[in-house]
C-alpha atoms as a PDB file:
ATOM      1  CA  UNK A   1       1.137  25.787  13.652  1.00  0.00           C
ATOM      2  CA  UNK A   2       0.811  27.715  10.508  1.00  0.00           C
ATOM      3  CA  UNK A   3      -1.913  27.044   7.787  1.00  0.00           C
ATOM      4  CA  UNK A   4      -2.212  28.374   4.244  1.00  0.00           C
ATOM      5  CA  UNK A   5      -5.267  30.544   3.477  1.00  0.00           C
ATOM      6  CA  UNK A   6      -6.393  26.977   1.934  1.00  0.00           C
ATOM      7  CA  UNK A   7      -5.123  24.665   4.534  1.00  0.00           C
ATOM      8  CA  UNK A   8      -7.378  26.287   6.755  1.00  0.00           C
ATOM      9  CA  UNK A   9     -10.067  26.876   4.620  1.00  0.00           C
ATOM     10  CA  UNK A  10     -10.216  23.005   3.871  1.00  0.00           C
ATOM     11  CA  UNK A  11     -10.266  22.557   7.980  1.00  0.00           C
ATOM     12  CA  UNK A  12     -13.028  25.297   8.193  1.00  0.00           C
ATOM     13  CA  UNK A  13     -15.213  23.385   5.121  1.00  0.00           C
ATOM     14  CA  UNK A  14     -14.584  19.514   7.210  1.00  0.00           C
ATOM     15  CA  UNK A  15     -15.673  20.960  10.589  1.00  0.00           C
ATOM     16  CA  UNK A  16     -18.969  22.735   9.080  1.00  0.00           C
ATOM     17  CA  UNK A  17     -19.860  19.613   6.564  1.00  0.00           C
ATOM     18  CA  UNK A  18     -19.526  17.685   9.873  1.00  0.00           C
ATOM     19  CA  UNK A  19     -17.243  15.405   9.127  1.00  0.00           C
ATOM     20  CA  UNK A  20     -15.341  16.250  11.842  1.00  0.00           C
ATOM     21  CA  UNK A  21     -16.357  17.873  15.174  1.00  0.00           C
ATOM     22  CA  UNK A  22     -12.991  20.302  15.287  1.00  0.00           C
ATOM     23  CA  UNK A  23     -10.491  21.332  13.554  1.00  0.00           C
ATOM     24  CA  UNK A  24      -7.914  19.496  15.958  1.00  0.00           C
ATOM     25  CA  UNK A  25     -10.174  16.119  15.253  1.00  0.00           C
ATOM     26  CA  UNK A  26      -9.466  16.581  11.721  1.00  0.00           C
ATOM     27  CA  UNK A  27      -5.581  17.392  11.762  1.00  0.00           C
ATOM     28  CA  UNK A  28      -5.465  14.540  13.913  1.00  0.00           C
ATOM     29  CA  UNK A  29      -7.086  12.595  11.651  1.00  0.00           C
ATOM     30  CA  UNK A  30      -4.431  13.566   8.926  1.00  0.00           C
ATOM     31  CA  UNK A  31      -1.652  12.693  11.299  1.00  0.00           C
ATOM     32  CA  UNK A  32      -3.062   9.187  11.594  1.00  0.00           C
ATOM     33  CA  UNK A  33      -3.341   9.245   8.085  1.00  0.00           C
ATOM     34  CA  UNK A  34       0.276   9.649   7.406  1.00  0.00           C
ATOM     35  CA  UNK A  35       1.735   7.790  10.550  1.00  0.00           C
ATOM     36  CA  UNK A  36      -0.127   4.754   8.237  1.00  0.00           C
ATOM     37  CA  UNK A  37       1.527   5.743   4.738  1.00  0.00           C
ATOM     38  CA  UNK A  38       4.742   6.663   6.222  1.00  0.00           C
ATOM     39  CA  UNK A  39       4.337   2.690   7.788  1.00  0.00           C
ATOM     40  CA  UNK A  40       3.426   1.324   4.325  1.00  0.00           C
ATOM     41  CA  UNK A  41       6.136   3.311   2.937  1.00  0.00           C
ATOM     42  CA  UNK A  42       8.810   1.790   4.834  1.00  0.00           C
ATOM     43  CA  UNK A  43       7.161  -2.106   4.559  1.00  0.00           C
ATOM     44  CA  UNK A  44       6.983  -1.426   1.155  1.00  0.00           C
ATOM     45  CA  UNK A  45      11.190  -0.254   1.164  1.00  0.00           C
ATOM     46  CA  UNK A  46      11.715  -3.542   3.516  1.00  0.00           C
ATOM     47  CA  UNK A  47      10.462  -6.092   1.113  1.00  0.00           C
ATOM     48  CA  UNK A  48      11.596  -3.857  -2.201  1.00  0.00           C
ATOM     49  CA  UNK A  49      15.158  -4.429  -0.410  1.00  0.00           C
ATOM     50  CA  UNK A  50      14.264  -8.380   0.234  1.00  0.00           C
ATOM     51  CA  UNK A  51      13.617  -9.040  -2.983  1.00  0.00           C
ATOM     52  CA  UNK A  52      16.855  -6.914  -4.436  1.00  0.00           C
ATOM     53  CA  UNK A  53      18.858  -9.206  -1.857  1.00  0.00           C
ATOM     54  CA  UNK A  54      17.179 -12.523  -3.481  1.00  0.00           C
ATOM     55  CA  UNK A  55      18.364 -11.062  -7.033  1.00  0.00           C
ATOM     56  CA  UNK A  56      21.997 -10.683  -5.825  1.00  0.00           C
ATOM     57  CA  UNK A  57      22.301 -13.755  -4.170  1.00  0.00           C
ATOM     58  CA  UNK A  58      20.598 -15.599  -7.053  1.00  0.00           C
ATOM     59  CA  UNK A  59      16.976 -16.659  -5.441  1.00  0.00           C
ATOM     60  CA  UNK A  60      15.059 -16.101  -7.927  1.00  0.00           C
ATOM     61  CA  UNK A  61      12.952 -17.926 -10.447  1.00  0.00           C
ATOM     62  CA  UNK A  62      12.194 -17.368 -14.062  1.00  0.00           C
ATOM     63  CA  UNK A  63       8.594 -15.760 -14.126  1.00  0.00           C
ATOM     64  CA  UNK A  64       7.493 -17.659 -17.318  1.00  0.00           C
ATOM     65  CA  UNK A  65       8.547 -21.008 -15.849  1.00  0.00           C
ATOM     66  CA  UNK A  66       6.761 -20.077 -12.742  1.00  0.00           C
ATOM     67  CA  UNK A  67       3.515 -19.757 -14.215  1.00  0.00           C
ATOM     68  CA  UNK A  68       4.085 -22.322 -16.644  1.00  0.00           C
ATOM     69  CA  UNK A  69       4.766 -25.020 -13.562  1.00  0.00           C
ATOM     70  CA  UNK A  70       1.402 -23.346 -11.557  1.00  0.00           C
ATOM     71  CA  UNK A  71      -0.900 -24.007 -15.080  1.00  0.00           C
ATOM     72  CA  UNK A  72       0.759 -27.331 -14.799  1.00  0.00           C
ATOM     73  CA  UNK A  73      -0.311 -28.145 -10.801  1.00  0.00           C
ATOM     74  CA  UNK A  74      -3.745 -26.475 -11.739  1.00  0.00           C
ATOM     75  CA  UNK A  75      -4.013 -28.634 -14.831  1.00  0.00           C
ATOM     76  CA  UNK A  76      -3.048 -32.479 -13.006  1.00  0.00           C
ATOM     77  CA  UNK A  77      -5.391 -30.647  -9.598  1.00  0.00           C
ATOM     78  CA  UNK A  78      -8.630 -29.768 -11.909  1.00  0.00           C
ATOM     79  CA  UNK A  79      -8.406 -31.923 -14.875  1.00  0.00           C
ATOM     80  CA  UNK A  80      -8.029 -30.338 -18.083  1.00  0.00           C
ATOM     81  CA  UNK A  81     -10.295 -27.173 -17.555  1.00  0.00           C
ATOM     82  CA  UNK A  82      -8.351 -24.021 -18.595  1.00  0.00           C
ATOM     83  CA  UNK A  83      -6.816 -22.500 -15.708  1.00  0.00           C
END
């Protein structure tokens, strides 16, 4: 594998602040790292693409009548406090 003077400078400054105990430890680390973004990437794509689908098909709801009929549940559930 090939590092950049700072690539490996960064590994060199993690191993001797002892965060890490090599720098294999820490480039694994990174790989875990990314394997969990690249994961929440594609979740994120999956739903993003759900809720496109709901807009085409015509699922969806009006966001001010939304929260208008929630104030209204929280309202008749908690009296009149402000919700």
């Amino acid at each position: 594998m090939h590092l950049t003077r700072q690539q490996a400078e960064l590994l060199r400054r993690l191993v001797a602040e002892g965060g890490y105990s090599s720098a294999d430890e820490a480039i694994l680390e990174g790989m875990k790292l990314l394997e969990r973004e690249l994961a929440w990437k594609a979740d994120a794509r999956k739903k993003i693409q759900e809720g496109l689908d709901d807009v085409a098909a015509g699922r969806v709801v009006d966001g001010e009548k939304a929260v208008e009929e929630i104030r209204r549940k929280l309202k008749r559930k908690h009296g009149k406090k402000r919700a």
